[in-house]
N, C-alpha and C. Protein backbone atom coordinates (compact mmCIF):
# COMPACT_ATOMS: atom_id res chain seq x y z
N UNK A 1 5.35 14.38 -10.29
CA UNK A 1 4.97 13.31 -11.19
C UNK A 1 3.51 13.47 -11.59
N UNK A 2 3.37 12.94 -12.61
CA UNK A 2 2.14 12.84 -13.22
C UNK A 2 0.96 11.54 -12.63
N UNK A 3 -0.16 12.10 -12.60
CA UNK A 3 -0.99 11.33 -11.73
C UNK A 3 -1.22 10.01 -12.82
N UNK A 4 -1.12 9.98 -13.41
CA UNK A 4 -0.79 8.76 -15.03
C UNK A 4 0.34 8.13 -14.73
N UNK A 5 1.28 8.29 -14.60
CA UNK A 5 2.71 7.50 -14.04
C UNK A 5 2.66 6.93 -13.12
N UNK A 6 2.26 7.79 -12.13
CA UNK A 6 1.69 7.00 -10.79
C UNK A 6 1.33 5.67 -10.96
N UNK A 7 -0.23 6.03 -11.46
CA UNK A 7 -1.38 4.90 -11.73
C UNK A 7 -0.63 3.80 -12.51
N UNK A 8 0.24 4.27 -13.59
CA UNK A 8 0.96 2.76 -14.02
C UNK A 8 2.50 2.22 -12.64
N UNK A 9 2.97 2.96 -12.45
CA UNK A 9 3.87 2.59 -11.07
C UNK A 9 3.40 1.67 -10.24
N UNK A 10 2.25 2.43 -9.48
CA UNK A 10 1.30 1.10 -8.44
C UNK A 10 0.78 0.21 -9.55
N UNK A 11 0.08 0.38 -10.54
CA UNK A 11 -0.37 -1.42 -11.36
C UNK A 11 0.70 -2.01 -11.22
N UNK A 12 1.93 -1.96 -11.78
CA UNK A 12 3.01 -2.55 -12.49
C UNK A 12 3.39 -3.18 -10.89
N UNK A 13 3.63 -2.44 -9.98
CA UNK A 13 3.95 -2.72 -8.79
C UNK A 13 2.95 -3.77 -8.18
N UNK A 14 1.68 -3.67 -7.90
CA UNK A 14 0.79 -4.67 -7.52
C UNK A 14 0.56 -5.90 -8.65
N UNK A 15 0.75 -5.82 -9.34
CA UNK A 15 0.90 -7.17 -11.00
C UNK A 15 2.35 -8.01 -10.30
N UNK A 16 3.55 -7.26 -10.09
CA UNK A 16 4.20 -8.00 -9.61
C UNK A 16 3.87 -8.54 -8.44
N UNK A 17 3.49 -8.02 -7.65
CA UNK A 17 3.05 -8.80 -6.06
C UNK A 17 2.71 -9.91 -6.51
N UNK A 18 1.05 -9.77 -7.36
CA UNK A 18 0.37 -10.84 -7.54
C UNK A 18 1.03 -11.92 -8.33
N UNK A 19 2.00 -11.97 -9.10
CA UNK A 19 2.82 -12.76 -9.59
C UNK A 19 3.55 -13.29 -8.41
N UNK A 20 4.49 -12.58 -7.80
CA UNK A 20 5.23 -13.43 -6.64
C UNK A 20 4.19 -14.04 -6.09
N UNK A 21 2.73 -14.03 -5.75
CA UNK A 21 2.41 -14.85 -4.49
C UNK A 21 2.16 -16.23 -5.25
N UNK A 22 1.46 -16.00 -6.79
CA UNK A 22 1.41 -16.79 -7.41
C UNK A 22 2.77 -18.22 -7.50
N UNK A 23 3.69 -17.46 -8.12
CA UNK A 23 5.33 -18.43 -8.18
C UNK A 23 5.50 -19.17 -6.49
N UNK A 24 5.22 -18.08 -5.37
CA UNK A 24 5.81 -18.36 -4.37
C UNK A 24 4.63 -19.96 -3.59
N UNK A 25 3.49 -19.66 -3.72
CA UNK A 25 2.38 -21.06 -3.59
C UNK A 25 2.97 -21.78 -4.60
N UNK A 26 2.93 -22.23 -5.53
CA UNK A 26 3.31 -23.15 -6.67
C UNK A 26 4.78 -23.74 -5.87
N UNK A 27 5.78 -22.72 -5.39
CA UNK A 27 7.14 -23.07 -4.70
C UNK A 27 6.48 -23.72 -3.39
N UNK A 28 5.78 -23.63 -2.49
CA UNK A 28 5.52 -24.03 -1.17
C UNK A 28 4.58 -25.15 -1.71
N UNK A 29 3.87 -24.95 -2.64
CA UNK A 29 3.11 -26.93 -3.00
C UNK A 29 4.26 -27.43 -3.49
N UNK A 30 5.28 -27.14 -4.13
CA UNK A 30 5.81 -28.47 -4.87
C UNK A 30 6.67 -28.77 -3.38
N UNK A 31 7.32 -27.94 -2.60
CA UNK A 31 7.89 -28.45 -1.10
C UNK A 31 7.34 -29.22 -0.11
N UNK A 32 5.86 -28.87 0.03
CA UNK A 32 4.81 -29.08 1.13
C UNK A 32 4.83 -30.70 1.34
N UNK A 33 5.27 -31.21 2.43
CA UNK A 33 5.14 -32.50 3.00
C UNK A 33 3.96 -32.59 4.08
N UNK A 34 3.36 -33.56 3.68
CA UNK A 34 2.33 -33.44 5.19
C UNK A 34 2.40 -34.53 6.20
N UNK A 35 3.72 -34.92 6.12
CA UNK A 35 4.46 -35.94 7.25
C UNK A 35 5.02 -34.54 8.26
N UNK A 36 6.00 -33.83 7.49
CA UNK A 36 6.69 -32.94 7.49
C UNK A 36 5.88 -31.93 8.35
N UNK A 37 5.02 -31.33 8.06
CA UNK A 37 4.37 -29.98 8.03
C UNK A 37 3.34 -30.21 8.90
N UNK A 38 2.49 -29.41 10.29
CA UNK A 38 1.73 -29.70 10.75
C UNK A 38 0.63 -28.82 10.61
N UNK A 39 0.83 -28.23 9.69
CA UNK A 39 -0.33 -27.40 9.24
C UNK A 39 -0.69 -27.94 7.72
N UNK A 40 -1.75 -27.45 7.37
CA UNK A 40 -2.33 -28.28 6.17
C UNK A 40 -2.08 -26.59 4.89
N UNK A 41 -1.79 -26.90 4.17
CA UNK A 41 -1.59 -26.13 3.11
C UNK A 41 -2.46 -24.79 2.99
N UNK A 42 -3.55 -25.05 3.10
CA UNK A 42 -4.50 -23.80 2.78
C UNK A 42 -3.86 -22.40 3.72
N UNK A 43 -3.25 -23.13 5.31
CA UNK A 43 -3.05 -22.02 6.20
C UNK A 43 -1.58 -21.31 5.38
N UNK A 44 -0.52 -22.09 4.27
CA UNK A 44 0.52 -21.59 3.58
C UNK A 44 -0.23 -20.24 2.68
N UNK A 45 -1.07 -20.77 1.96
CA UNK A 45 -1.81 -19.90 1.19
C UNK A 45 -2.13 -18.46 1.91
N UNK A 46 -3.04 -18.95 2.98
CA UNK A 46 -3.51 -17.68 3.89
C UNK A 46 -2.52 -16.46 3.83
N UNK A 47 -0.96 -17.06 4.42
CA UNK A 47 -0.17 -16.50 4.76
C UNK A 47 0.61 -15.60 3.77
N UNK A 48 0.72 -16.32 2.48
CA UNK A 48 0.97 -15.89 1.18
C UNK A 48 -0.08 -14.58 0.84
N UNK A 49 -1.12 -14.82 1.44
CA UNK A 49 -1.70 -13.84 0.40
C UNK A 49 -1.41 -12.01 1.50
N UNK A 50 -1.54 -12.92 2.79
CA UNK A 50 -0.83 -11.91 3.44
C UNK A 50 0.31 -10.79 3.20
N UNK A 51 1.11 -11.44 2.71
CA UNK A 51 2.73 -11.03 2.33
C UNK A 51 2.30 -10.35 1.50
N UNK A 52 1.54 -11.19 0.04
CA UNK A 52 1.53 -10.88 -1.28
C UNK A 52 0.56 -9.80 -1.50
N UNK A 53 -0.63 -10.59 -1.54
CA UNK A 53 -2.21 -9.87 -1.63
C UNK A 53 -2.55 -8.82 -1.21
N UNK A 54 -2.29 -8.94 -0.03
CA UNK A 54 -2.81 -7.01 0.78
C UNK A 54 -2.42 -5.84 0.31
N UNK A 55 -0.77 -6.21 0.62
CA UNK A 55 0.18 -5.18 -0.01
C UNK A 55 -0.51 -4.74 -1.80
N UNK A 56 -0.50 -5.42 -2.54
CA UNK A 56 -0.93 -5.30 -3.96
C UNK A 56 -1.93 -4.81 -3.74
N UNK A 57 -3.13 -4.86 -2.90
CA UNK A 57 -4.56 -4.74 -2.86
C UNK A 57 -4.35 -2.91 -2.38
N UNK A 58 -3.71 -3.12 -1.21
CA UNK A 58 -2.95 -1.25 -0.91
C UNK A 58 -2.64 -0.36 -1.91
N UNK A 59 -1.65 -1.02 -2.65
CA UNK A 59 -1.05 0.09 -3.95
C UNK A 59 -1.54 0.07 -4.76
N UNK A 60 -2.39 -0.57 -5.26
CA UNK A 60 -3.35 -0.39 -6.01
C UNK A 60 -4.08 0.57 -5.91
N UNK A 61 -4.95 0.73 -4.82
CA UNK A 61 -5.98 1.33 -4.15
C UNK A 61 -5.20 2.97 -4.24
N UNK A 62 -3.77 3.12 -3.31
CA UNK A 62 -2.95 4.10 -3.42
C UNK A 62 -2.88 4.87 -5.00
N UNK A 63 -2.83 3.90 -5.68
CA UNK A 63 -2.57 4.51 -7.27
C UNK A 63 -3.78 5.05 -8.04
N UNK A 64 -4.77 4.59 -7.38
CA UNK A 64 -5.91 5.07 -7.74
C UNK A 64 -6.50 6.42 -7.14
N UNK A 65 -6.04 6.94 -6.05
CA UNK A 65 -6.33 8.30 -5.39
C UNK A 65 -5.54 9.10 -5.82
């Protein structure tokens, strides 16, 4: 493969991440009860960006070498 294909493969690939973490917070605030829930929202986020963020922040980085 071409080192150009690549580089659009990982964007396209990390753009989606950052979209899911985006949709997926927006899905966990409109759920989030704080009767319910004993953690306070920001630690949902944290966790999200975990899943979402890193990974994207990786292939990115990957697509760029």
């Amino acid at each position: 493969m071409k080192k150009g294909s690549i580089l659009k493969i990982c964007n396209f690939i990390s753009i989606i991440l950052l979209v899911c973490f985006v949709v997926k917070t927006i899905i966990d605030y409109i759920n989030y009860s704080s009767i319910i829930n004993s953690a306070p929202f920001h630690v949902w986020i944290i966790i999200n960006s975990i899943y979402f963020i890193v990974p994207a922040i990786i292939i990115f980085v990957v697509g760029i070498f």
